[in-house]
C-alpha atoms as a PDB file:
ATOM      1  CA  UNK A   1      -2.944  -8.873 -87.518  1.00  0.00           C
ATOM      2  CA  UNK A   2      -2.011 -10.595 -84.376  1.00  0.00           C
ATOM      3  CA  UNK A   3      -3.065  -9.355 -80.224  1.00  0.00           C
ATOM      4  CA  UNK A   4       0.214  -7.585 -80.045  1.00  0.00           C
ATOM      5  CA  UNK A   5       0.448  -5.235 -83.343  1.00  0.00           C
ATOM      6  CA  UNK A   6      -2.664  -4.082 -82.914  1.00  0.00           C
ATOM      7  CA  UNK A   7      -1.778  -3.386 -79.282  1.00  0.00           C
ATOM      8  CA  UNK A   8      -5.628  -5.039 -78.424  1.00  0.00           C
ATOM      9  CA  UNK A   9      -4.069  -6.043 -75.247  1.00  0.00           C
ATOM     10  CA  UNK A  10      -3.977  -2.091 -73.830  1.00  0.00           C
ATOM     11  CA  UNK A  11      -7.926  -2.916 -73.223  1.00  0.00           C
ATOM     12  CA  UNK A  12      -7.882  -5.677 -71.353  1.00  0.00           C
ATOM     13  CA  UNK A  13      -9.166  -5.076 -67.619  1.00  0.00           C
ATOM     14  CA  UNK A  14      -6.193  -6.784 -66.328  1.00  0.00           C
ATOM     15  CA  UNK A  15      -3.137  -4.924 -68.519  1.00  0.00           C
ATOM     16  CA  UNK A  16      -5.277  -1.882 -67.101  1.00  0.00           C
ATOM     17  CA  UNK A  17      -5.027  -3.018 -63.629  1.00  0.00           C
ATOM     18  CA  UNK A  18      -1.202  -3.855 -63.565  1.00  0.00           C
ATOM     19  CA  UNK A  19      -0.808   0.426 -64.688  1.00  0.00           C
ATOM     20  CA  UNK A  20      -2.680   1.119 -61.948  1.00  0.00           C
ATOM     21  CA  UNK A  21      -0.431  -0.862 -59.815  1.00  0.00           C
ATOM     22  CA  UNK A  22       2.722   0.433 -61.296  1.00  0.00           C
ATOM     23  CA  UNK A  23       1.385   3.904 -60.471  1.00  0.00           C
ATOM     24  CA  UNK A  24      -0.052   3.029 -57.132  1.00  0.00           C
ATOM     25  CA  UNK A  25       3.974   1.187 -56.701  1.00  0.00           C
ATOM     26  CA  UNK A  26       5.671   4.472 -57.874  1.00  0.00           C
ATOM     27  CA  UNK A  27       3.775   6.690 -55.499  1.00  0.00           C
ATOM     28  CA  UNK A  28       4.203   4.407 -52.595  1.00  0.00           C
ATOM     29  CA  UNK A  29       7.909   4.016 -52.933  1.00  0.00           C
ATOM     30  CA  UNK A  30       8.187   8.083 -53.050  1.00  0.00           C
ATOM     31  CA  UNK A  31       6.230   8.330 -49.432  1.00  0.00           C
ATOM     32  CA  UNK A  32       9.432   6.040 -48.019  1.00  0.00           C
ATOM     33  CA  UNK A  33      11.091   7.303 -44.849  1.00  0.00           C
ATOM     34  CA  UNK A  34      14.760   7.516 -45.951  1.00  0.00           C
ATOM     35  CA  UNK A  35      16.397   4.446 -44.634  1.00  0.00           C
ATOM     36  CA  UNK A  36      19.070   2.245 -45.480  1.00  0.00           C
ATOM     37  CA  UNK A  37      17.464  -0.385 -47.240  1.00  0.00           C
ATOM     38  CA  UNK A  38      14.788   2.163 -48.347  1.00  0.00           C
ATOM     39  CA  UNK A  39      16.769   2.443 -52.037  1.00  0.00           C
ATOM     40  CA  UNK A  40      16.741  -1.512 -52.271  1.00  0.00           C
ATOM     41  CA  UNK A  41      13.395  -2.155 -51.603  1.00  0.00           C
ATOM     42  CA  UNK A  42      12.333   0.497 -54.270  1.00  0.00           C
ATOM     43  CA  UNK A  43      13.801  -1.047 -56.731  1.00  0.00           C
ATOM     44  CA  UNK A  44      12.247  -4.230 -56.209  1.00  0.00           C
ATOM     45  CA  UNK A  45       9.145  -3.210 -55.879  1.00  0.00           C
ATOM     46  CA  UNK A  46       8.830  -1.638 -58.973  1.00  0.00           C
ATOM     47  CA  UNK A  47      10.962  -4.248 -61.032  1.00  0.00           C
ATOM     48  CA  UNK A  48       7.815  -6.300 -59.318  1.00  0.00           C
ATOM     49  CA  UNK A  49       5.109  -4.110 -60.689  1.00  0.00           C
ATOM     50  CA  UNK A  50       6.491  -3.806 -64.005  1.00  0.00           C
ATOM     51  CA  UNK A  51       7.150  -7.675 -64.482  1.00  0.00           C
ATOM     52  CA  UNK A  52       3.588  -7.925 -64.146  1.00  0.00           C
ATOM     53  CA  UNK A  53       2.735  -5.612 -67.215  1.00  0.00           C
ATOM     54  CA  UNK A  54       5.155  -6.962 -69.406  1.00  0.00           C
ATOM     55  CA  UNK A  55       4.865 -10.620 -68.712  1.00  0.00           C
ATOM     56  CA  UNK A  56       0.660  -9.954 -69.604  1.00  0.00           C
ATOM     57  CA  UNK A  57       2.232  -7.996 -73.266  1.00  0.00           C
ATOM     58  CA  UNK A  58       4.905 -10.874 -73.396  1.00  0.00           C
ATOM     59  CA  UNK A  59       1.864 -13.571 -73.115  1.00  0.00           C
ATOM     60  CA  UNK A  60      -0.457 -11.742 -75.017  1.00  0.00           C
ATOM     61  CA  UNK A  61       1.914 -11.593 -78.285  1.00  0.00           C
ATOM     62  CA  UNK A  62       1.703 -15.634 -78.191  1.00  0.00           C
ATOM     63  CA  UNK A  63      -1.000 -17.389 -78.580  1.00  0.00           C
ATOM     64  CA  UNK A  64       0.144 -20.703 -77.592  1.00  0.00           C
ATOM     65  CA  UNK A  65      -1.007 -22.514 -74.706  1.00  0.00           C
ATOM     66  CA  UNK A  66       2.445 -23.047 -72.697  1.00  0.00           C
ATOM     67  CA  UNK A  67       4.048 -19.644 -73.744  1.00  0.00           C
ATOM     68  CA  UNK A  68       0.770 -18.206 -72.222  1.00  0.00           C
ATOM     69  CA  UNK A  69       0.932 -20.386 -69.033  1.00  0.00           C
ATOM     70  CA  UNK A  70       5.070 -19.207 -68.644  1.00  0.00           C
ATOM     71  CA  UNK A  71       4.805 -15.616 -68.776  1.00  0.00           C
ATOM     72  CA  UNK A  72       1.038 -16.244 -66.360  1.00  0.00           C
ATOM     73  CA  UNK A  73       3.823 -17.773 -63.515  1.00  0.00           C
ATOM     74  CA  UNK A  74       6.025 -15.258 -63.969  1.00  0.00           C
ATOM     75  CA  UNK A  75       2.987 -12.628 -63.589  1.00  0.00           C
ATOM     76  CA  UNK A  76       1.785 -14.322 -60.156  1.00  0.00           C
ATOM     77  CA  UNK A  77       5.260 -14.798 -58.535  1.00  0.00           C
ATOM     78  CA  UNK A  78       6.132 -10.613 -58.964  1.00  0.00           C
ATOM     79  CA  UNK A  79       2.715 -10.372 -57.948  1.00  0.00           C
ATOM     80  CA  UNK A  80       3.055 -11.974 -54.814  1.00  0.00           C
ATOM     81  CA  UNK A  81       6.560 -11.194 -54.167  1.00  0.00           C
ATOM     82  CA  UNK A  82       5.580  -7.455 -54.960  1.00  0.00           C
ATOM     83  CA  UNK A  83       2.288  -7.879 -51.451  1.00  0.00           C
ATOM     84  CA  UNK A  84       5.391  -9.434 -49.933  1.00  0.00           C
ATOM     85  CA  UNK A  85       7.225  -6.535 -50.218  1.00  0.00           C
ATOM     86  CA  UNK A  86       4.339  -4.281 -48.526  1.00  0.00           C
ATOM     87  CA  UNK A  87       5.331  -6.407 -45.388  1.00  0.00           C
ATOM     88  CA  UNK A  88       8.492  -6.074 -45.240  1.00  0.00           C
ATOM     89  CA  UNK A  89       8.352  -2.158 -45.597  1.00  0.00           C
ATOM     90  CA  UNK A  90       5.409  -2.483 -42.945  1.00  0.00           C
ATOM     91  CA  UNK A  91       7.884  -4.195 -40.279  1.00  0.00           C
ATOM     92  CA  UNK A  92      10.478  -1.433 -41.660  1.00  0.00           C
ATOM     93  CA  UNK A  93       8.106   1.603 -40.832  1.00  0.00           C
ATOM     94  CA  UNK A  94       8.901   2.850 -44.372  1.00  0.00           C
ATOM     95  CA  UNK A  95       5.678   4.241 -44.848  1.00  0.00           C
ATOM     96  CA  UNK A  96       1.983   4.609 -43.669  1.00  0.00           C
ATOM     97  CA  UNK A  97       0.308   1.130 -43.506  1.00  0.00           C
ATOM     98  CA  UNK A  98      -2.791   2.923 -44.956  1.00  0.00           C
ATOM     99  CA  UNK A  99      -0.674   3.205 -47.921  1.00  0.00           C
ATOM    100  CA  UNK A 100       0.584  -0.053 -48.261  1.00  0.00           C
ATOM    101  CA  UNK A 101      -3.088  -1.312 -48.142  1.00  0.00           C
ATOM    102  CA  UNK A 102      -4.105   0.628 -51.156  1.00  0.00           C
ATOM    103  CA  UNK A 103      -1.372  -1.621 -52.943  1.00  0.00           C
ATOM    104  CA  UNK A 104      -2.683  -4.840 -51.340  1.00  0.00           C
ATOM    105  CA  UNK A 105      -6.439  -4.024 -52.221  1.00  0.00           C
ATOM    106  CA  UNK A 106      -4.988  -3.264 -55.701  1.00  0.00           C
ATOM    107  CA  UNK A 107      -3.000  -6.157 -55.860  1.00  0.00           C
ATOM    108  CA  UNK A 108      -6.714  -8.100 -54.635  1.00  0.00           C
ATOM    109  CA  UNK A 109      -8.265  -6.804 -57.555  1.00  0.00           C
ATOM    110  CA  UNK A 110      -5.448  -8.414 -59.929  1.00  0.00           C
ATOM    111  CA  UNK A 111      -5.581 -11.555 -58.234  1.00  0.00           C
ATOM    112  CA  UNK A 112      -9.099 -12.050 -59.278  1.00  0.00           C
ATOM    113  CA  UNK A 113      -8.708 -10.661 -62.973  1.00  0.00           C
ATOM    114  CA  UNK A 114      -5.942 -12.689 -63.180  1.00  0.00           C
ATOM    115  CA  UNK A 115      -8.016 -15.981 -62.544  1.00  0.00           C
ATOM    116  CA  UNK A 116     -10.285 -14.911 -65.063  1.00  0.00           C
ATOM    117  CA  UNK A 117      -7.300 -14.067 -67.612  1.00  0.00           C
ATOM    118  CA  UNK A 118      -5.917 -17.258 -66.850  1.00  0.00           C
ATOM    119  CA  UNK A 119      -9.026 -19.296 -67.434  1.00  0.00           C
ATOM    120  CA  UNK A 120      -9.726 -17.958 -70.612  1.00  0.00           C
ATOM    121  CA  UNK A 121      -6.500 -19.704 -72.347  1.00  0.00           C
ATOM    122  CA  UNK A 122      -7.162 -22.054 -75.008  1.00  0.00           C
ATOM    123  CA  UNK A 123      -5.175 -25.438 -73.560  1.00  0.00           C
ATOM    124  CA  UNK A 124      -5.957 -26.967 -77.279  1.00  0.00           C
ATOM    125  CA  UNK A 125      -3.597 -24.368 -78.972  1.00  0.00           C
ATOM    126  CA  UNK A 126      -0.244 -25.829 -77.706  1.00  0.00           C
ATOM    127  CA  UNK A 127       2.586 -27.596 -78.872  1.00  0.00           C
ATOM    128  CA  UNK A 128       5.093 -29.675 -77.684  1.00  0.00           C
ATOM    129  CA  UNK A 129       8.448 -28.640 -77.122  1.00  0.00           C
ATOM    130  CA  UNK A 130      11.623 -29.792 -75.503  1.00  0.00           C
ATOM    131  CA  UNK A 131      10.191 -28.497 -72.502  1.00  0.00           C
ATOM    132  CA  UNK A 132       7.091 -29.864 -72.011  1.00  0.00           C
ATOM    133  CA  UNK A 133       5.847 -32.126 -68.987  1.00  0.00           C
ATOM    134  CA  UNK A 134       3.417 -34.659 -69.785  1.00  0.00           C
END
């Protein structure tokens, strides 16, 4: 039974951590002053937060070396554009910058289970594809 039927992933510390930050992301966006762009911004944000989940399911389902290492990109660029985003509703007055902290320090905590997550990839289980950069 493969990572993803048995839905093993669910336990690791860093799928746990990208729920908290879609939860921490949902509550945020519901503190925004009404504004303009306010609708926009929301929607990134959490398209942002939710990329990151997914993309650690999507890698977790292969085992592969270089399907791993696609989805892990994919995971850091939301995850950066996502603390982006807490700076751009900081120059917008959108919310409390208290709040938008909480997200950073969340998105901190990631960071470094992310490095771990990342480490831990076998680079011996690949193979070659069209794709592949040598």
């Amino acid at each position: 039974m493969s990572m993803y039927e048995d839905r093993a992933y669910r336990q690791l510390p860093i799928y746990k951590k990208a729920g908290e930050i879609i939860q921490t992301t949902s509550a945020l966006i519901e503190s925004f002053e009404e504004k303009d762009l306010a609708d926009p911004i929301k929607g990134l944000m959490i398209e942002n937060a939710m990329t990151m989940q997914a993309k650690i399911v999507n890698a977790e389902a292969g085992d592969f070396y270089s399907h791993r290492m696609d989805n892990a990109v994919l995971i850091k660029l939301a995850a950066r554009e996502l603390r982006s985003q807490t700076y751009l509703c900081e120059a917008m007055e959108l919310t409390c910058r208290d709040y938008l902290n909480i997200l950073r320090e969340e998105i901190e905590e990631f960071r470094v289970l992310y490095l771990s997550w990342v480490k831990s990839f076998d680079v011996a289980n690949d193979i070659k594809d069209e794709w592949s950069i040598d």
